[in-house]
Protein backbone atom coordinates (compact mmCIF):
# COMPACT_ATOMS: atom_id res chain seq x y z
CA UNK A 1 10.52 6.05 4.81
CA UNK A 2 11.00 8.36 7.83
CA UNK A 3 13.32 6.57 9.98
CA UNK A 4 11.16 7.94 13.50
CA UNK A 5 8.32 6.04 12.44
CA UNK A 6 7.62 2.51 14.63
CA UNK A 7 8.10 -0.52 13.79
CA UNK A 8 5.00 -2.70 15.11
CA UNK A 9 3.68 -6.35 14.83
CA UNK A 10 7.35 -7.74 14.39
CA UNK A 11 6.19 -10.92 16.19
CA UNK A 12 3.34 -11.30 13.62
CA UNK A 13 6.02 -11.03 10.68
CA UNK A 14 4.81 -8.37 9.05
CA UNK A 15 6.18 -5.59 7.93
CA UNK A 16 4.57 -2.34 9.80
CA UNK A 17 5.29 0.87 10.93
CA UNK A 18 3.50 3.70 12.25
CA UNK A 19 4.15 8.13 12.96
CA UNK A 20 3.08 8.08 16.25
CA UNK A 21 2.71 12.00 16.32
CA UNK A 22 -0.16 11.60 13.82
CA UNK A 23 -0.84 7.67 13.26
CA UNK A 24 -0.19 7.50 9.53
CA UNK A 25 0.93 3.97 8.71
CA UNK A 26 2.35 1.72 6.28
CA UNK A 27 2.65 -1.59 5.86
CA UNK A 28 4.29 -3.87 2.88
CA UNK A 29 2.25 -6.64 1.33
CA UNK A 30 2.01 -9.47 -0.90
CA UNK A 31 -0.62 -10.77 -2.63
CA UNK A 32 -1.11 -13.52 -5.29
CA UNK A 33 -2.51 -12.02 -8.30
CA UNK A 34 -5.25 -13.75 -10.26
CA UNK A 35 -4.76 -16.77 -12.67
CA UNK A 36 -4.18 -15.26 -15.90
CA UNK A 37 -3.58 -11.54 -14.56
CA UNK A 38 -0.88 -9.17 -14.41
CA UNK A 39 -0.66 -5.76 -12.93
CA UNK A 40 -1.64 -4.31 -16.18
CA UNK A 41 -4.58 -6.32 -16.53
CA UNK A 42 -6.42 -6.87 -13.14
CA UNK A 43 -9.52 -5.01 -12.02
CA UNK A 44 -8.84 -1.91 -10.05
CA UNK A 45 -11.20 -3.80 -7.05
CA UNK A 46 -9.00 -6.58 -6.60
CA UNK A 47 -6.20 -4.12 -4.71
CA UNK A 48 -8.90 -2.89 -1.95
CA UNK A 49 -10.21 -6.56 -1.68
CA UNK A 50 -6.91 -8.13 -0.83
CA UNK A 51 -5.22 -4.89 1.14
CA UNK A 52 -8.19 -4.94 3.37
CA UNK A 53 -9.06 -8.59 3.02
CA UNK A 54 -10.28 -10.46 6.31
CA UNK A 55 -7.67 -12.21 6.08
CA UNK A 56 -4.99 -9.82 5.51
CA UNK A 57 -2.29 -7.94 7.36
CA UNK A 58 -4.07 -4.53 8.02
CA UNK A 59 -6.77 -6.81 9.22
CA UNK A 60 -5.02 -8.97 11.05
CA UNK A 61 -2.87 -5.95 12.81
CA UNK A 62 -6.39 -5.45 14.90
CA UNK A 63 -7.43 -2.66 12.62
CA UNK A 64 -11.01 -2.85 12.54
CA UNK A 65 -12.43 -1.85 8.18
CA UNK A 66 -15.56 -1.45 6.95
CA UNK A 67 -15.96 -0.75 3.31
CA UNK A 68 -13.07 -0.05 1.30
CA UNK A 69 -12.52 0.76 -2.71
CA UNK A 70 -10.06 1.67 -4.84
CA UNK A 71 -10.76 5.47 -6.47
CA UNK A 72 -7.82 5.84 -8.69
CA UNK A 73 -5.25 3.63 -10.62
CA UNK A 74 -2.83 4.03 -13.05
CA UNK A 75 0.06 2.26 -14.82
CA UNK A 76 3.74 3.78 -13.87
CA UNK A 77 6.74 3.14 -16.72
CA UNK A 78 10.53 3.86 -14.99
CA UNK A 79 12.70 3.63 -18.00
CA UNK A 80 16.13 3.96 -17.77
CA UNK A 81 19.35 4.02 -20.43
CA UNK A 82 18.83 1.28 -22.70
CA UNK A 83 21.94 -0.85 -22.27
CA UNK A 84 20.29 -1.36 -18.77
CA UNK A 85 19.40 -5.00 -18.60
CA UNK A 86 16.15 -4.35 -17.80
CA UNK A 87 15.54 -0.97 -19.31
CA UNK A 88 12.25 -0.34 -18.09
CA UNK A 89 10.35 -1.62 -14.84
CA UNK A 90 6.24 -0.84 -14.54
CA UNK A 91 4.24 -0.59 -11.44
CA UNK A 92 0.71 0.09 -10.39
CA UNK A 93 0.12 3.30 -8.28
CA UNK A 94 -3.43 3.33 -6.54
CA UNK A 95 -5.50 5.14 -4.15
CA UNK A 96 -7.89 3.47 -1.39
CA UNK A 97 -10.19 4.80 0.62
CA UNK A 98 -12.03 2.62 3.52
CA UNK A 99 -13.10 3.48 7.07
CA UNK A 100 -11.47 1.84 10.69
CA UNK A 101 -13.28 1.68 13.51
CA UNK A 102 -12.30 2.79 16.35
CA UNK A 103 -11.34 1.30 19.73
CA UNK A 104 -15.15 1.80 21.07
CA UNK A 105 -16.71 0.46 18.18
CA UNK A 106 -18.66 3.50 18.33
CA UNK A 107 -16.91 6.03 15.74
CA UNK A 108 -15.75 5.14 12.18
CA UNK A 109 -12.40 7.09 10.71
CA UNK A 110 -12.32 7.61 7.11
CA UNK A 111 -8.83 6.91 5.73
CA UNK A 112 -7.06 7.02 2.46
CA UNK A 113 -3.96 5.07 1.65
CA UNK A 114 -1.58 5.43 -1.27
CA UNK A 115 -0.72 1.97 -2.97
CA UNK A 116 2.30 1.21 -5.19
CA UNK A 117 2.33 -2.12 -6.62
CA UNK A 118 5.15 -4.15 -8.40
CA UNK A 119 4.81 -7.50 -9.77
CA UNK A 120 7.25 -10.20 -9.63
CA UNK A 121 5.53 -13.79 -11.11
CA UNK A 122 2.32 -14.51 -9.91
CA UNK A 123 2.59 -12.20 -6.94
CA UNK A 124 2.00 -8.65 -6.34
CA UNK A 125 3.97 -6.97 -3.78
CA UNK A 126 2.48 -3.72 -2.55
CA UNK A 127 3.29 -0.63 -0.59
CA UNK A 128 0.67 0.80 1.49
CA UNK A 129 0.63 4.44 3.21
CA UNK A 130 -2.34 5.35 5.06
CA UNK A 131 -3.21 8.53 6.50
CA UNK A 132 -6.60 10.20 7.71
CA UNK A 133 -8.86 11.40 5.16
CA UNK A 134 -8.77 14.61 6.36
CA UNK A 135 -4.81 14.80 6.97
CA UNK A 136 -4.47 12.76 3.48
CA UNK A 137 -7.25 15.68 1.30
CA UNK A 138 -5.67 18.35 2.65
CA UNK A 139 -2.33 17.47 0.54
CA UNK A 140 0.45 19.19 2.86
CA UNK A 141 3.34 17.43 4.21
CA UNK A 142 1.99 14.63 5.76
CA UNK A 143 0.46 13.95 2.33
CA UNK A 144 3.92 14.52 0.49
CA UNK A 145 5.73 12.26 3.51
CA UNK A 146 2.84 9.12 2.31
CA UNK A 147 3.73 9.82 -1.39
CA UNK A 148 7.21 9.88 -0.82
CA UNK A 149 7.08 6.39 0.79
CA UNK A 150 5.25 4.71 -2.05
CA UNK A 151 7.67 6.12 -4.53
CA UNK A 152 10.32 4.88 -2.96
CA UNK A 153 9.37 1.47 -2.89
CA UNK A 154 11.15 -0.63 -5.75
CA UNK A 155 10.60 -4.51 -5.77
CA UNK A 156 12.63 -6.78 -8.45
CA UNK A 157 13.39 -10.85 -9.14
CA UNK A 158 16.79 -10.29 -7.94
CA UNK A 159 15.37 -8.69 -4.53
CA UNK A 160 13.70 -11.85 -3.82
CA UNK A 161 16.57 -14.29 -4.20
């Protein structure tokens, strides 16, 4: 990701950052899947309850959501050369939208965040890159910079260890 970008809520533990020239965001999560899920498998709606869950690190940041859904999801296959050990990796790449509210409580924002998810066991670890609807529909850079990010996050076993 853009190296300029801030890195915020480091005493929470989380992992945020944010362009201050435009407040796009992202943040890296983890979530435990469902018993008896798998990336493949679980409904769409589960990645917009637990990214903007109550109890969650957007949430939890301060950031203020009402609503939230996921609009589009699809399966992602990276294969490689096939003496690779592990020739092919899959992820999840979604799109959310949900609305913040701002600092008044007056004014809602709609936003739209890009999601890529990989799965290692039980747990889903996801990358989320938020940007304002309006910034995010109009698909210029700042769009390409939040794409960008998500496709450049790779999670694996050995990453964990």
């Amino acid at each position: 990701f853009p190296t300029d970008w801030l890195a915020i809520d480091k005493l929470g533990g989380g992992i945020q950052y944010v362009d201050q020239r435009n407040g796009n965001k992202l943040y890296v999560l983890r979530a435990s899947l469902p018993e008896g899920s798998n990336l493949k498998t679980v409904n769409k709606s589960w990645f917009s309850d637990a990214v903007l869950s109550p109890d969650g690190d957007v949430v939890r940041s301060g950031i203020t959501v009402e609503g939230g859904r996921t609009s589009f999801s699809r399966m992602i296959s990276d294969c490689t050369a096939e003496d690779a050990p592990t020739p092919c990796t899959y992820r999840r790449r979604l799109m959310i939208k949900y609305d913040t509210v701002t600092g008044s409580g007056v004014q809602t924002v709609e936003r739209r965040g890009l999601v890529d998810a990989w799965q290692v066991n039980d747990e889903a670890y996801l990358m989320l890159a938020t940007a304002t609807a309006v910034k995010f529909d109009k698909k210029g850079m700042e769009r390409d910079t939040l794409e960008a990010i998500v496709d450049s996050f790779m999670v694996g076993e050995g990453a964990l260890s």
